[in-house]
Protein backbone atom coordinates (compact mmCIF):
# COMPACT_ATOMS: atom_id res chain seq x y z
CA UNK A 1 54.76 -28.92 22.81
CA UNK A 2 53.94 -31.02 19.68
CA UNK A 3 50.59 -31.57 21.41
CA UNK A 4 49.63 -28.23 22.13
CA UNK A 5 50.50 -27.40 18.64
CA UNK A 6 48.30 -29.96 16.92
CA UNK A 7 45.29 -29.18 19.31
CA UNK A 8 45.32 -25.64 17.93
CA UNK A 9 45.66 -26.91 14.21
CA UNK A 10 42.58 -28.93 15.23
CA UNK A 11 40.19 -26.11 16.41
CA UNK A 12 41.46 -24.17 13.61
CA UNK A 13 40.58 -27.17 10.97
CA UNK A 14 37.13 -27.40 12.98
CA UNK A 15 36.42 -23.95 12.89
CA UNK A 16 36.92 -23.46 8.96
CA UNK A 17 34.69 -26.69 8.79
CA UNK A 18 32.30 -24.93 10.99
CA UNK A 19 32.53 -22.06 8.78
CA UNK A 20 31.89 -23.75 5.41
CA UNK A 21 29.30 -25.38 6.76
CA UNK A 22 27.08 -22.13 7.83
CA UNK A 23 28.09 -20.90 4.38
CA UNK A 24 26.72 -24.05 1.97
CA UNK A 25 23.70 -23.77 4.74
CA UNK A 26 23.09 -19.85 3.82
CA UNK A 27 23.51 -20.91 0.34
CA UNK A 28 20.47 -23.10 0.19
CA UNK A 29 18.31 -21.66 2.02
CA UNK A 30 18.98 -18.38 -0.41
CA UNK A 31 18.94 -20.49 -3.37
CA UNK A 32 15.29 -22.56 -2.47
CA UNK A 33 13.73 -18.95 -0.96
CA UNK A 34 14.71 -16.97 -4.09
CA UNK A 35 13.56 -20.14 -6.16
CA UNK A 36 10.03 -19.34 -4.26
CA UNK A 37 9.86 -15.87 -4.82
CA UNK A 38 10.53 -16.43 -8.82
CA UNK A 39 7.77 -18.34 -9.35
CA UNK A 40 4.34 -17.21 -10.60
CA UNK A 41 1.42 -16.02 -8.74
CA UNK A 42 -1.42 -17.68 -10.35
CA UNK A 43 -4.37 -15.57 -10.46
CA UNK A 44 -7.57 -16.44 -8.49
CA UNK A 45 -11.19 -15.33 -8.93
CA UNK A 46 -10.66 -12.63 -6.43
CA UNK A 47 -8.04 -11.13 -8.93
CA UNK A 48 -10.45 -9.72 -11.42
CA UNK A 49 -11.70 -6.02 -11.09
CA UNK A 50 -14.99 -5.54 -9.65
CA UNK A 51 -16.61 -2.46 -10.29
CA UNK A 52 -17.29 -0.84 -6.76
CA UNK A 53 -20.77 0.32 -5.92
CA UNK A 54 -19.42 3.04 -3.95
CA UNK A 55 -17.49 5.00 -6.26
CA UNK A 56 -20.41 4.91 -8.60
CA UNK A 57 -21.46 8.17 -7.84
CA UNK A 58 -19.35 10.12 -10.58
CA UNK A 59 -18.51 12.96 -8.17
CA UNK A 60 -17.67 10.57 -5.57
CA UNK A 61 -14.96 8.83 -8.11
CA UNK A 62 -13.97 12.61 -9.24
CA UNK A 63 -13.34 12.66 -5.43
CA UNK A 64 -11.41 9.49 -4.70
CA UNK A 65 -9.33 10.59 -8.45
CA UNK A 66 -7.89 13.88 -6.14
CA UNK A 67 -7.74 11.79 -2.76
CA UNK A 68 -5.82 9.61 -4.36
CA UNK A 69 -3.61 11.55 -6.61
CA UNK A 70 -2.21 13.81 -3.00
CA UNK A 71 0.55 11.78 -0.87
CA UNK A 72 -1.18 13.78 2.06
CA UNK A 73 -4.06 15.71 3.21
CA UNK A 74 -5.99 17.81 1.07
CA UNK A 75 -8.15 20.80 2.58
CA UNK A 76 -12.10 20.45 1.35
CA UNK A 77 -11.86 23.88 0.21
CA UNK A 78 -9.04 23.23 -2.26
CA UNK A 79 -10.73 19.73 -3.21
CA UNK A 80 -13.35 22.07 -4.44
CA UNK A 81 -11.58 24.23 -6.17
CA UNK A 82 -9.93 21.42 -8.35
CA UNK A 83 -13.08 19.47 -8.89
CA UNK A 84 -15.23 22.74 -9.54
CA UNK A 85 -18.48 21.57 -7.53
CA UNK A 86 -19.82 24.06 -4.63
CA UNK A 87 -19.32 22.16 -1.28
CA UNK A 88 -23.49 21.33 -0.83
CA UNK A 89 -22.59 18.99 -3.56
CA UNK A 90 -19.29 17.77 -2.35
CA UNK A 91 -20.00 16.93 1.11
CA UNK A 92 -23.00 14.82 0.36
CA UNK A 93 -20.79 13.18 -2.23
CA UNK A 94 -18.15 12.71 0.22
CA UNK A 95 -20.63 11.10 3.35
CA UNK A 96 -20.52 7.47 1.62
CA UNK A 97 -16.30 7.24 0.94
CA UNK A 98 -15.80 8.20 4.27
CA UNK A 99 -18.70 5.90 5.56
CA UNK A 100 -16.90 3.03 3.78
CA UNK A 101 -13.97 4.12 4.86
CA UNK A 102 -12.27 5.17 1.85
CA UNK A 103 -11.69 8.44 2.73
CA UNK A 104 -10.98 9.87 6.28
CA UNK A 105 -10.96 13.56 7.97
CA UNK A 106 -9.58 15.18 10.66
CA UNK A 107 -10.47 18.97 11.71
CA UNK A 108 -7.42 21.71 12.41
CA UNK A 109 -7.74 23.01 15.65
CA UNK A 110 -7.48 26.87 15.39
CA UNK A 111 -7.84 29.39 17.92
CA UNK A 112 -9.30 31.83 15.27
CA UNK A 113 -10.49 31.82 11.74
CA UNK A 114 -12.76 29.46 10.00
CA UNK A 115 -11.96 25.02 10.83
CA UNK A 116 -10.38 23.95 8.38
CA UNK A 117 -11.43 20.17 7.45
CA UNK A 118 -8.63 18.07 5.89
CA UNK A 119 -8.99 14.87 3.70
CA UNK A 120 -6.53 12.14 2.95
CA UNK A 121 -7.18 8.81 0.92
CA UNK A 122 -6.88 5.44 2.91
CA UNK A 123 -4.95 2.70 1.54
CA UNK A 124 -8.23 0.46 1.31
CA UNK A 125 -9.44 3.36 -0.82
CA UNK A 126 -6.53 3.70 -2.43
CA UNK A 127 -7.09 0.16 -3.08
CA UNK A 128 -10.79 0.11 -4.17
CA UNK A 129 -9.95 3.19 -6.69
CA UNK A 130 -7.53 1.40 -8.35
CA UNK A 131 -9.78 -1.58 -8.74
CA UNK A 132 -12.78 0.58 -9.78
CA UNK A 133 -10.44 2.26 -12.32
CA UNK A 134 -8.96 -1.14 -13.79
CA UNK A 135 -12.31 -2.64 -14.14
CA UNK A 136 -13.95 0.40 -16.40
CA UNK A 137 -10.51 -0.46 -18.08
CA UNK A 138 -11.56 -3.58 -18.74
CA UNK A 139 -14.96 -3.18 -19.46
CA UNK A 140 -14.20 -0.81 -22.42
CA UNK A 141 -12.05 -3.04 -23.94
């Protein structure tokens, strides 16, 4: 009976060593990823703002601005509305982003009425904006 007692005492004893074990193991790997995450991202060439040849059209920035300020889609007609500009001037304006894939459309399928034509941002728009924006930033400073 004594031995039956000390072989449970021994897989209890290996079990909490088992335990501790995992747990100094978790530990550093926690300890050396968070150590990586902490430490700075030195910048590279690729860093620095470009000014983007695409958005140099300034009705085609005035364009990504809205695209990019909406979480969603944006119907042409209210794009422009906000931006003020007759759509013969806004849809060649619009040709390149979407060409470059900046900007994207999809049509509404209705039965009746006028197609309605809705616009969204992409992220690599999204993307290119901000860069655009950052590097007149920089450029007038």
């Amino acid at each position: 009976m004594s031995l039956a007692l000390v072989g449970r005492d021994a897989w209890a004893w290996a079990n909490a060593a088992i335990g501790v074990i995992v747990a100094v193991a978790t530990f550093a790997i926690f300890t050396v990823w968070n150590a990586r995450l902490a430490r700075p991202v030195q910048s590279r060439a690729t860093d620095i703002p470009q000014l983007d040849a695409t958005l140099a059209d300034p009705l085609g920035l005035r364009i990504m601005a809205t695209l990019a300020s909406y979480e969603g889609h944006i119907d042409t007609a209210v794009l422009e509305e906000a931006l003020e500009t007759p759509a013969s001037e806004v849809g060649p304006a619009l040709a390149p982003l979407i060409a470059a894939g900046y900007a994207e459309y999809t049509r509404s399928d209705v039965p009746w009425g006028r197609e309605r034509i809705w616009l969204r941002a992409t992220p690599d728009g999204r993307a290119a904006f901000d860069g655009h924006v950052a590097a007149l930033r920089a450029s007038a400073s």
